[in-house]
Protein backbone atom coordinates (compact mmCIF):
# COMPACT_ATOMS: atom_id res chain seq x y z
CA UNK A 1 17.33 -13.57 -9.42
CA UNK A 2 17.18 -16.76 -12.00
CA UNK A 3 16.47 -18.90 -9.46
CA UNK A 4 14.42 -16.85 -7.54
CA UNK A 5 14.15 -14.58 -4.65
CA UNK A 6 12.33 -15.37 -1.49
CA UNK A 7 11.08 -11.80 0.21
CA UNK A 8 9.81 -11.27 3.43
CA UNK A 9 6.93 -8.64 3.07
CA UNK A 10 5.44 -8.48 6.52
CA UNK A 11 3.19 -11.21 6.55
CA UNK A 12 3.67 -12.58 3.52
CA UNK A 13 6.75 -14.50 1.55
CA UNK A 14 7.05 -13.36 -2.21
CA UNK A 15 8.99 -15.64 -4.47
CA UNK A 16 9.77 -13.63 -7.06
CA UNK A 17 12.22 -14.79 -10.17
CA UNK A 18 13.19 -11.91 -13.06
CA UNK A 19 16.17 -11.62 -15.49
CA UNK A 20 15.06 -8.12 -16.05
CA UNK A 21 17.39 -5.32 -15.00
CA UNK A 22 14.76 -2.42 -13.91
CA UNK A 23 13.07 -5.07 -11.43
CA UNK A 24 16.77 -6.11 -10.08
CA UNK A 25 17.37 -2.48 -9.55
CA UNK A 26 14.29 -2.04 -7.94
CA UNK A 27 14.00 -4.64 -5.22
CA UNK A 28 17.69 -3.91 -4.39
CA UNK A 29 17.32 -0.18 -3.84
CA UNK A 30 13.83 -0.03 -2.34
CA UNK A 31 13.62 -3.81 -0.70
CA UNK A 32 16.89 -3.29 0.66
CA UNK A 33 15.77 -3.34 4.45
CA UNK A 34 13.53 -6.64 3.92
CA UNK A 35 14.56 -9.91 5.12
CA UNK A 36 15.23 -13.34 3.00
CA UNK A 37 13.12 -15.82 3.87
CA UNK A 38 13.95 -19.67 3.34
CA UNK A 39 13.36 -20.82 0.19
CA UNK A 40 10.84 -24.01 1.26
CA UNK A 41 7.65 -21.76 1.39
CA UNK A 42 6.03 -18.44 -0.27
CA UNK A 43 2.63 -17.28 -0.46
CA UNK A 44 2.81 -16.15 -3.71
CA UNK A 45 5.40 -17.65 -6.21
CA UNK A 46 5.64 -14.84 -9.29
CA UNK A 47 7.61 -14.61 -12.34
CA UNK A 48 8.52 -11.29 -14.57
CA UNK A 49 10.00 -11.86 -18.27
CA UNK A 50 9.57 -10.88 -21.47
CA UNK A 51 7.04 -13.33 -23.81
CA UNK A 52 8.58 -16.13 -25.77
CA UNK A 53 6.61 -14.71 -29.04
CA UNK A 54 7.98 -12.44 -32.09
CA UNK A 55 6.73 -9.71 -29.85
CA UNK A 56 9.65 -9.65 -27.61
CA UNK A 57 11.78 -8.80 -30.77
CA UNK A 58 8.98 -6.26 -32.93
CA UNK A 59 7.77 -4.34 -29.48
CA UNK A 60 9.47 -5.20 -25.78
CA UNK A 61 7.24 -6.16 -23.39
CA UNK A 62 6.82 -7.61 -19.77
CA UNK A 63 4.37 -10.75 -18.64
CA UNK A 64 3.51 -11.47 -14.96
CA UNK A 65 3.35 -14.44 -14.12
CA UNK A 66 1.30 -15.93 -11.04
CA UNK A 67 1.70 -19.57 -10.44
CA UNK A 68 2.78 -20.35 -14.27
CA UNK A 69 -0.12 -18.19 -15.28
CA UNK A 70 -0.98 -14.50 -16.81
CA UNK A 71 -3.53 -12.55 -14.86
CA UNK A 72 -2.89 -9.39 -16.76
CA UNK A 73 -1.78 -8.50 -20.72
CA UNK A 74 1.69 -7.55 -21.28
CA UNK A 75 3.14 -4.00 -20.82
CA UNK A 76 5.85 -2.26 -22.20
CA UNK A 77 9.14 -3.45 -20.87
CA UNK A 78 9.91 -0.03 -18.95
CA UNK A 79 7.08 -0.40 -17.26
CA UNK A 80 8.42 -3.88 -15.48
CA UNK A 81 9.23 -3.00 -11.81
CA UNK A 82 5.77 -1.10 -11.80
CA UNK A 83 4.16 -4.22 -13.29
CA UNK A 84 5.64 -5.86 -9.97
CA UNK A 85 4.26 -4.06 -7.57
CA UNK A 86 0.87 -3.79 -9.19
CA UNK A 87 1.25 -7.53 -9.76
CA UNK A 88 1.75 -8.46 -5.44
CA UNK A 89 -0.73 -6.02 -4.76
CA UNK A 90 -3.28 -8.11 -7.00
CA UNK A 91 -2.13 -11.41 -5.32
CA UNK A 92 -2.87 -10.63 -1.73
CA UNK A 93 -6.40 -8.52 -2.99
CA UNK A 94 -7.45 -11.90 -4.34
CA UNK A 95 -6.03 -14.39 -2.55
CA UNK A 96 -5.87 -13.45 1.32
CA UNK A 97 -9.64 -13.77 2.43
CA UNK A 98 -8.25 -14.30 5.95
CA UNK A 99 -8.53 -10.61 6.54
CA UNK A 100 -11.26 -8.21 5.98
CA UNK A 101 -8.94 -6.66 2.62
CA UNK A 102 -10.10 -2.67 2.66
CA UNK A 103 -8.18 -0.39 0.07
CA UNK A 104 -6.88 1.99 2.43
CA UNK A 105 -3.45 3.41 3.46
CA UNK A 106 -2.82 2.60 7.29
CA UNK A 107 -0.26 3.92 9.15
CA UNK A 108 0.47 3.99 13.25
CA UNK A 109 1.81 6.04 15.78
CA UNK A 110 2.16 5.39 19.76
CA UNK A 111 0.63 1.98 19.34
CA UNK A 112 -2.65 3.24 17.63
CA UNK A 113 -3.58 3.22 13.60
CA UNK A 114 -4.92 5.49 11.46
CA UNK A 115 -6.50 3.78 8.08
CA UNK A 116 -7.47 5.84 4.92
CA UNK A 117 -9.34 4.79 2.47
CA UNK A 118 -9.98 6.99 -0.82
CA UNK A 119 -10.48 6.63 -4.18
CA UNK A 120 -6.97 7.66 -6.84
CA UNK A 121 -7.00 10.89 -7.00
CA UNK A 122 -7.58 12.04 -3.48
CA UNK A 123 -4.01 12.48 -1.88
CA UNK A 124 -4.07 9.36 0.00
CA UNK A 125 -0.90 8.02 -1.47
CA UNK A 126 1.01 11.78 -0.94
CA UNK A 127 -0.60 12.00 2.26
CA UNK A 128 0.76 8.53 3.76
CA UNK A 129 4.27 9.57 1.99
CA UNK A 130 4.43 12.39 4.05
CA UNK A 131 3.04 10.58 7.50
CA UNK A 132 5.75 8.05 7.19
CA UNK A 133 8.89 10.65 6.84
CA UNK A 134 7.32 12.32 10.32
CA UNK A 135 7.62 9.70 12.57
CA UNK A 136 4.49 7.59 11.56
CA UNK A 137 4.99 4.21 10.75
CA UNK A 138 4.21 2.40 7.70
CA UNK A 139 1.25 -1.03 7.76
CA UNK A 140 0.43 -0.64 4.12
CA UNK A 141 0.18 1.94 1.35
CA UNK A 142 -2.66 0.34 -0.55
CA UNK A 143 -4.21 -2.49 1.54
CA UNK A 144 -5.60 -2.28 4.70
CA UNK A 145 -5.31 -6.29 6.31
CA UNK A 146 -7.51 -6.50 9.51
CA UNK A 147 -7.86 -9.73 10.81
CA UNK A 148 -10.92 -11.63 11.29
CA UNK A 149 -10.08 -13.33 14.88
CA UNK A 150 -9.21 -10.55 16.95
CA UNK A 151 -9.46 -6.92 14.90
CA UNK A 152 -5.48 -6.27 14.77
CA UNK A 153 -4.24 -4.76 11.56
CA UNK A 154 -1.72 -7.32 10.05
CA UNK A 155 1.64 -5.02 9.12
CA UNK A 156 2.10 -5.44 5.31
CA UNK A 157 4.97 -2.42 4.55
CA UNK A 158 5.76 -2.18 0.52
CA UNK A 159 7.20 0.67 -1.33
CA UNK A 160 4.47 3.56 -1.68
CA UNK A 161 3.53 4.53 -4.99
CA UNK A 162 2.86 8.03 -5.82
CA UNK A 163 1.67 9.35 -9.35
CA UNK A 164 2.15 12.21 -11.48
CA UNK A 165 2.63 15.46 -9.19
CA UNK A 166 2.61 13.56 -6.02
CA UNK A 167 6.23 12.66 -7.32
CA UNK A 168 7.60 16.24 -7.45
CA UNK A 169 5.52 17.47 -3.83
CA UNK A 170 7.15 14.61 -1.74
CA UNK A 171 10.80 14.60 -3.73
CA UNK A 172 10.26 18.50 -2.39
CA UNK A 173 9.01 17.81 0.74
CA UNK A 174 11.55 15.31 1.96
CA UNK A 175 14.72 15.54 0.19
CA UNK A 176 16.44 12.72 1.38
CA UNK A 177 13.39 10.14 0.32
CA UNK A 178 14.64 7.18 -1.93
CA UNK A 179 12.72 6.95 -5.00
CA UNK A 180 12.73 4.33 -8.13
CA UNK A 181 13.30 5.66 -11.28
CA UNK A 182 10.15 7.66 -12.82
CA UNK A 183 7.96 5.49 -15.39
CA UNK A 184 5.95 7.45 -17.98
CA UNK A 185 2.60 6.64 -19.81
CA UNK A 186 1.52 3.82 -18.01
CA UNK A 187 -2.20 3.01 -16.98
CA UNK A 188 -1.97 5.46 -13.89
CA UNK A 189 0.09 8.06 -15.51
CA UNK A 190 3.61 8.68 -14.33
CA UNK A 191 4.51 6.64 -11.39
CA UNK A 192 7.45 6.56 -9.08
CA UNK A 193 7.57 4.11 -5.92
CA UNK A 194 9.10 5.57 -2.53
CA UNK A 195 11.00 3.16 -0.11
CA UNK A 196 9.98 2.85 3.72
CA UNK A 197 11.22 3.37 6.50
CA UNK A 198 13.94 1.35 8.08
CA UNK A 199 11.68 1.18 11.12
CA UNK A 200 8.13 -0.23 9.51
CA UNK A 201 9.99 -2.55 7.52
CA UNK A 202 11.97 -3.81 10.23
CA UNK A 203 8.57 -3.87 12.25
CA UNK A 204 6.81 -5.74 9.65
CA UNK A 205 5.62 -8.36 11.75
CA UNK A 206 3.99 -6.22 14.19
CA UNK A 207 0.38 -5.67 14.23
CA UNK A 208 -1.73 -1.98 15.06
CA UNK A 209 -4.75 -1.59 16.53
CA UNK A 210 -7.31 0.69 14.36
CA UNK A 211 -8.25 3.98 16.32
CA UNK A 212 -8.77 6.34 13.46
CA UNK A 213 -10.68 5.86 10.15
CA UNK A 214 -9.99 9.01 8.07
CA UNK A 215 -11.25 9.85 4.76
CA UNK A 216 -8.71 12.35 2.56
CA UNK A 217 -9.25 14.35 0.15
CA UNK A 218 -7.07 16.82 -1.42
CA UNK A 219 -7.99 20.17 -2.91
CA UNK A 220 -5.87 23.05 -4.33
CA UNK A 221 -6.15 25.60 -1.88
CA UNK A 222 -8.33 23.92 0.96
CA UNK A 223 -8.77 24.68 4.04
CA UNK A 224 -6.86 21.98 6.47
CA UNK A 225 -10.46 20.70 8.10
CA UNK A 226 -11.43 17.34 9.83
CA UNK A 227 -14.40 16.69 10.70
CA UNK A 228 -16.13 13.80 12.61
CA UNK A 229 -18.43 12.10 10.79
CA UNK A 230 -21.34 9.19 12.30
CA UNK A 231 -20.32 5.80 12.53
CA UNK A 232 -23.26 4.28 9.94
CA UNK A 233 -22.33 6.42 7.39
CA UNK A 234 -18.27 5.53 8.01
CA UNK A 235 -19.25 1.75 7.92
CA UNK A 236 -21.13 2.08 4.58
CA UNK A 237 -18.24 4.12 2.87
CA UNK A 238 -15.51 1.76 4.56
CA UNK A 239 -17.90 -1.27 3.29
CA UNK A 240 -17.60 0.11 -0.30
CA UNK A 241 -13.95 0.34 -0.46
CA UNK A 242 -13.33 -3.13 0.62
CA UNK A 243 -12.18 -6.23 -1.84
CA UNK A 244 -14.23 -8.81 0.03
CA UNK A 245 -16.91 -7.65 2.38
CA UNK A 246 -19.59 -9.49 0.67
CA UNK A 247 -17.74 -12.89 -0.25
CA UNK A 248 -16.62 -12.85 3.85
CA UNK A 249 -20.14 -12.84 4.32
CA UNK A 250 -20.58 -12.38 8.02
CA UNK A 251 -17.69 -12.63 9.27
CA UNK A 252 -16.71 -9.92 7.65
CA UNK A 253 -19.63 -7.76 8.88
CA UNK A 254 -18.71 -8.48 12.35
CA UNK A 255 -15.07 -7.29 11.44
CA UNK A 256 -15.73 -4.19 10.21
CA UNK A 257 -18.85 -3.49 12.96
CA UNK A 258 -15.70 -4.13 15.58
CA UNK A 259 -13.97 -2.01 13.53
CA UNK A 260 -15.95 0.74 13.71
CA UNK A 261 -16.66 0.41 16.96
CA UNK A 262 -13.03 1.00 18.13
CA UNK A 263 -12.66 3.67 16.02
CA UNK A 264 -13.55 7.45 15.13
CA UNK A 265 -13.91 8.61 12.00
CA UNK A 266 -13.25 11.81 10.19
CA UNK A 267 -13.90 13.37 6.30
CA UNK A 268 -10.62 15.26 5.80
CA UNK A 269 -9.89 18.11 4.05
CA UNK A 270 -6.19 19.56 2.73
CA UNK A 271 -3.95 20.89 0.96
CA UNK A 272 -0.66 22.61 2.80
CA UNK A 273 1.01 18.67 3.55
CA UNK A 274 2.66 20.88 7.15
CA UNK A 275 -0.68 21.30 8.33
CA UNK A 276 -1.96 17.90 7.85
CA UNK A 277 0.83 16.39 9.92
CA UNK A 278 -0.24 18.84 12.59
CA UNK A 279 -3.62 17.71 12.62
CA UNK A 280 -2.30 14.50 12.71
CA UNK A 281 0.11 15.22 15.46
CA UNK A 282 -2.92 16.40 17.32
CA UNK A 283 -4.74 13.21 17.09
CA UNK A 284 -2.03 11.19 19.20
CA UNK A 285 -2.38 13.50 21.87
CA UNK A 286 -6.04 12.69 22.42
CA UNK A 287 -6.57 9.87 24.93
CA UNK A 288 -7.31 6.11 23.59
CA UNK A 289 -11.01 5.56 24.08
């Protein structure tokens, strides 16, 4: 880890170097299924230490580094391996403008994705969890990638993060999940990060094809309802969740009109997690239009 390791994340190549243990820990239990890539090229070269100052001895912190620089302030030294993956989800929001970047789970069944974008708070996170240990496989957890040339969802398969009671419902809801160790009082609140599965890492370089836009939303006691909703209104809401709609110009209006286009989409409604993989379920029965 001094010298660095190079990490195949679907279609990117991290090069990440860290003398901290927590982040060592980390990327072996939950990057365990990734692949090593050579160590001539990475998209993204970061670095995770403590500062060189008197702080590192009065309070311990963490810096992230990003080609030699510091995007972010430090946080507290516990909070490192979180600091990591909030750190590579930064790099590819600002840096890969070859896709249409919408923030937005996506996950795919039988050849056909279903992409959900929601604000925190909504159940998207818990929801993809879920999807992912019932036979869905895993794109992204926080980045939706669609490509400008032809549409296709580029496969970009990370650890998913889940916050606060999320933790508890999927530790609950599928026992044999492999989770990091819980981080308190951060930014977010408690966090945890859950690895994927053997199968959408190992599929990382495999693109989806968007059939399903769906927007979540979880409520205590809700009734399990999806609804269809027009297409205008889905482009507007999709439009506002994205990093760069308006720097892509038109390019990337023409990727998301294709994208709605090729795809229904649905407001969402839950809160018992077995009855949202049934509706689910349901959807991949319905024939591709």
């Amino acid at each position: 880890m001094r010298q660095g390791l190079f990490l195949q994340t679907g279609a990117f190549v991290v090069h990440i170097k860290t003398r901290i243990p927590a982040v060592a820990h980390g990327l072996g239990l939950l990057y365990a299924d990734y692949s090593l890539a050579s160590n001539e090229f990475a998209d993204f070269h970061v670095t995770l230490a403590p500062p060189r100052n008197l702080r590192r001895w009065l309070r311990s912190q963490v810096l992230f580094q990003f080609e030699g620089k510091l995007p972010f302030k430090p946080l507290p030294y516990s909070q490192a391996f979180p600091m990591l993956e909030w750190g590579l989800n930064w790099c590819v929001s600002n840096h890969a403008h070859t896709y249409l970047m919408i923030h937005a789970a996506v996950v795919e069944k039988g050849g056909r994705a279903a992409i959900l974008p929601a604000p925190p708070g909504s159940g998207k996170s818990t929801l993809c969890a879920a999807l992912i240990n019932r036979g869905w496989r895993l794109l992204s957890d926080e980045l939706t990638l669609i490509r400008l040339n032809d549409g296709l969802i580029e496969s970009f398969p990370r650890p998913v993060s889940l916050k606060n009671g999320s933790i508890e419902v999927i530790k609950r809801y599928v026992p044999s999940a492999i989770f990091s160790p819980v981080v308190k009082d951060t930014i977010k609140g408690t966090v945890a990060h859950m690895k994927p599965s053997t199968d959408s890492v190992q599929r990382g370089q495999e693109p989806a094809r968007a059939a399903w836009i769906i927007f979540p939303k979880f409520t205590v006691g809700a009734e399990t309802r999806l609804e269809e909703i027009p297409s205008a209104r889905a482009f507007m809401r999709v439009a506002d969740n994205s990093f760069n709609y308006g720097l892509l110009g038109q390019q990337g209006f023409q990727a998301l009109a294709q994208l709605i286009d090729h795809s229904q989409a649905f407001d969402f409604s839950y809160s018992e997690l077995d009855e949202a993989m049934q509706v689910f379920d349901n959807l991949t029965l319905t024939k591709q239009a």
